[in-house]
Structures are given as C-alpha cells and as structure tokens.
N, C-alpha and C. Protein backbone atom coordinates (compact mmCIF):
# COMPACT_ATOMS: atom_id res chain seq x y z
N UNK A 1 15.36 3.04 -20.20
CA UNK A 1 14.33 2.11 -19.79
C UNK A 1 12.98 2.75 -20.08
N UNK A 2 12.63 2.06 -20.87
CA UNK A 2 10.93 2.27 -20.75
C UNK A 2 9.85 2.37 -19.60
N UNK A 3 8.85 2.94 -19.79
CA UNK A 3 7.86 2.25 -18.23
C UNK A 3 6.76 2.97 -18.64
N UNK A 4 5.85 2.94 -17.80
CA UNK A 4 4.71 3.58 -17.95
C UNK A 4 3.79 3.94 -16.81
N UNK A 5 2.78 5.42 -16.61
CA UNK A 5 2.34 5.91 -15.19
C UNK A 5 1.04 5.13 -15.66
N UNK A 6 0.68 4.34 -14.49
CA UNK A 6 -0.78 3.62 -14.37
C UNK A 6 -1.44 4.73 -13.51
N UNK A 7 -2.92 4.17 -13.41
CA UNK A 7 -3.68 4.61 -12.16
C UNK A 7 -3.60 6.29 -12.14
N UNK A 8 -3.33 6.77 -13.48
CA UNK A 8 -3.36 8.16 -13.39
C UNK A 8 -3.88 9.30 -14.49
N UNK A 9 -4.88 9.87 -14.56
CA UNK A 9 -5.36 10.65 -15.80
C UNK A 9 -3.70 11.29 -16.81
N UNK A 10 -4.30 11.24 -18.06
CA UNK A 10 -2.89 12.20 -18.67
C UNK A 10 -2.73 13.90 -18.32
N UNK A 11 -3.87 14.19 -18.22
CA UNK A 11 -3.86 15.67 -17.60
C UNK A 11 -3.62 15.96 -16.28
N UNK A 12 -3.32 14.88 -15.51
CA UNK A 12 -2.97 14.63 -14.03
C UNK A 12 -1.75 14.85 -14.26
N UNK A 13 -0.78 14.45 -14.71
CA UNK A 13 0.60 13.94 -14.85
C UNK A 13 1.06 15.71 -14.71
N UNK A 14 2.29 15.48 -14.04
CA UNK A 14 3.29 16.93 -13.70
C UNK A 14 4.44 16.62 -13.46
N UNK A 15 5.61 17.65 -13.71
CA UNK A 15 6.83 17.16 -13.87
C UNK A 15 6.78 17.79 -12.53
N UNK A 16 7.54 16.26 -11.86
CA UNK A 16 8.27 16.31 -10.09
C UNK A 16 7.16 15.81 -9.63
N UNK A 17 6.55 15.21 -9.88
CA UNK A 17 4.86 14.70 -9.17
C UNK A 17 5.63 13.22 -8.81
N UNK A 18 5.09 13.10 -7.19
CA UNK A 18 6.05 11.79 -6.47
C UNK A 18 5.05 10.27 -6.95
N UNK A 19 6.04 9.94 -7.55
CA UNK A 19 5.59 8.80 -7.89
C UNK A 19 5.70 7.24 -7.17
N UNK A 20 5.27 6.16 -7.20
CA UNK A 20 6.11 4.97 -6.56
C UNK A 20 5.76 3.81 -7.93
N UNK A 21 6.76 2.95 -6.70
CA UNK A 21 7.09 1.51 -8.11
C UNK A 21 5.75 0.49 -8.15
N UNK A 22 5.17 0.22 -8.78
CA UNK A 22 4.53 -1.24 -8.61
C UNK A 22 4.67 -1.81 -10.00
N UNK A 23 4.13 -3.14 -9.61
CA UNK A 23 4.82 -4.66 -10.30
C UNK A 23 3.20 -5.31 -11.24
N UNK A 24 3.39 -5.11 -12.60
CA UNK A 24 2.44 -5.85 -13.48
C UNK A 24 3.17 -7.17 -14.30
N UNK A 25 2.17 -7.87 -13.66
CA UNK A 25 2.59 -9.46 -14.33
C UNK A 25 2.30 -9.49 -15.98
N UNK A 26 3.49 -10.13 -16.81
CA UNK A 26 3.24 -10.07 -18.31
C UNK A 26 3.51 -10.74 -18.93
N UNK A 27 2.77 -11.58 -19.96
CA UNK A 27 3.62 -12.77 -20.29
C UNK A 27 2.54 -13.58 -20.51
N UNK A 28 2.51 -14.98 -20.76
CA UNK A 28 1.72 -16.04 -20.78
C UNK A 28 1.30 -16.55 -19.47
N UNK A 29 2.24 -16.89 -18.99
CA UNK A 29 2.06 -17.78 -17.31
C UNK A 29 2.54 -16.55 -16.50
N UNK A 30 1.43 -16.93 -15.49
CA UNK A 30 1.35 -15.98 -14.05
C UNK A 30 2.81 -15.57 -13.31
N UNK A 31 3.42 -14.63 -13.55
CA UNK A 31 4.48 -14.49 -12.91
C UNK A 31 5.75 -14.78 -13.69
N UNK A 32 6.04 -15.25 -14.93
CA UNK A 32 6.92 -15.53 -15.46
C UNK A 32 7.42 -14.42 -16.08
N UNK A 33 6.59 -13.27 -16.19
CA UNK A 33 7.73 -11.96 -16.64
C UNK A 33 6.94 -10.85 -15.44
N UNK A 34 7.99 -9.68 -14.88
CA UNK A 34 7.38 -8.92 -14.22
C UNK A 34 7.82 -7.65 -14.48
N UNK A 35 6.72 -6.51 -14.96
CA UNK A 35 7.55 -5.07 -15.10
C UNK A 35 7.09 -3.98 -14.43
N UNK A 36 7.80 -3.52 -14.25
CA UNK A 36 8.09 -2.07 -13.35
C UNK A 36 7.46 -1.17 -14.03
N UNK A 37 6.39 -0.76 -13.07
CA UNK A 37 5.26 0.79 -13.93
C UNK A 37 5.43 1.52 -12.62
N UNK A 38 4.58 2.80 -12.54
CA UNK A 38 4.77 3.74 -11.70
C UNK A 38 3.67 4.30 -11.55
N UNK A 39 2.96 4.69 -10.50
CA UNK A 39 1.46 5.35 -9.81
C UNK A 39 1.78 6.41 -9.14
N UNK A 40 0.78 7.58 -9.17
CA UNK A 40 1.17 8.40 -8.46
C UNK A 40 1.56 8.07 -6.73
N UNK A 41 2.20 9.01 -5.77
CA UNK A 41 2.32 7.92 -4.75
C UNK A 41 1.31 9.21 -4.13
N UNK A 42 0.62 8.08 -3.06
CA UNK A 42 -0.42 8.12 -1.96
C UNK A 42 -0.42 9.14 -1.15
C-alpha cells in the first residue's frame, strides 16, 4: 500500500517516529473517494 506523511518537514521524518491515520478526500465529488495518509502523532 502506498500512503503518504502530511503535516511534516522531510528532514523531520525518523524511522519509529509515532505516527497516526487521517482521512484526505479525493476525487471529483466531496467524499466519493477517501485515502489514508499519516501525520506525525501529537
């Protein structure tokens, strides 16, 4: 599976760095496709 880290510099990024799930809408119409990216977590 593909995905991708939002909301985060590339020189930020570290292997084992806790991440969580959130949801970007994609597609033409609002809500008709939804994919799974990942932010650092809080």
């Amino acid at each position: 599976m593909m995905t991708e880290v939002v909301e985060c510099e590339e020189g930020a990024l570290r292997v084992g760095m806790g991440l969580e799930v959130a949801f970007r809408e994609a597609g033409e119409g609002a809500g008709e496709v939804v994919v799974p990216v990942f932010r650092p977590r809080a």
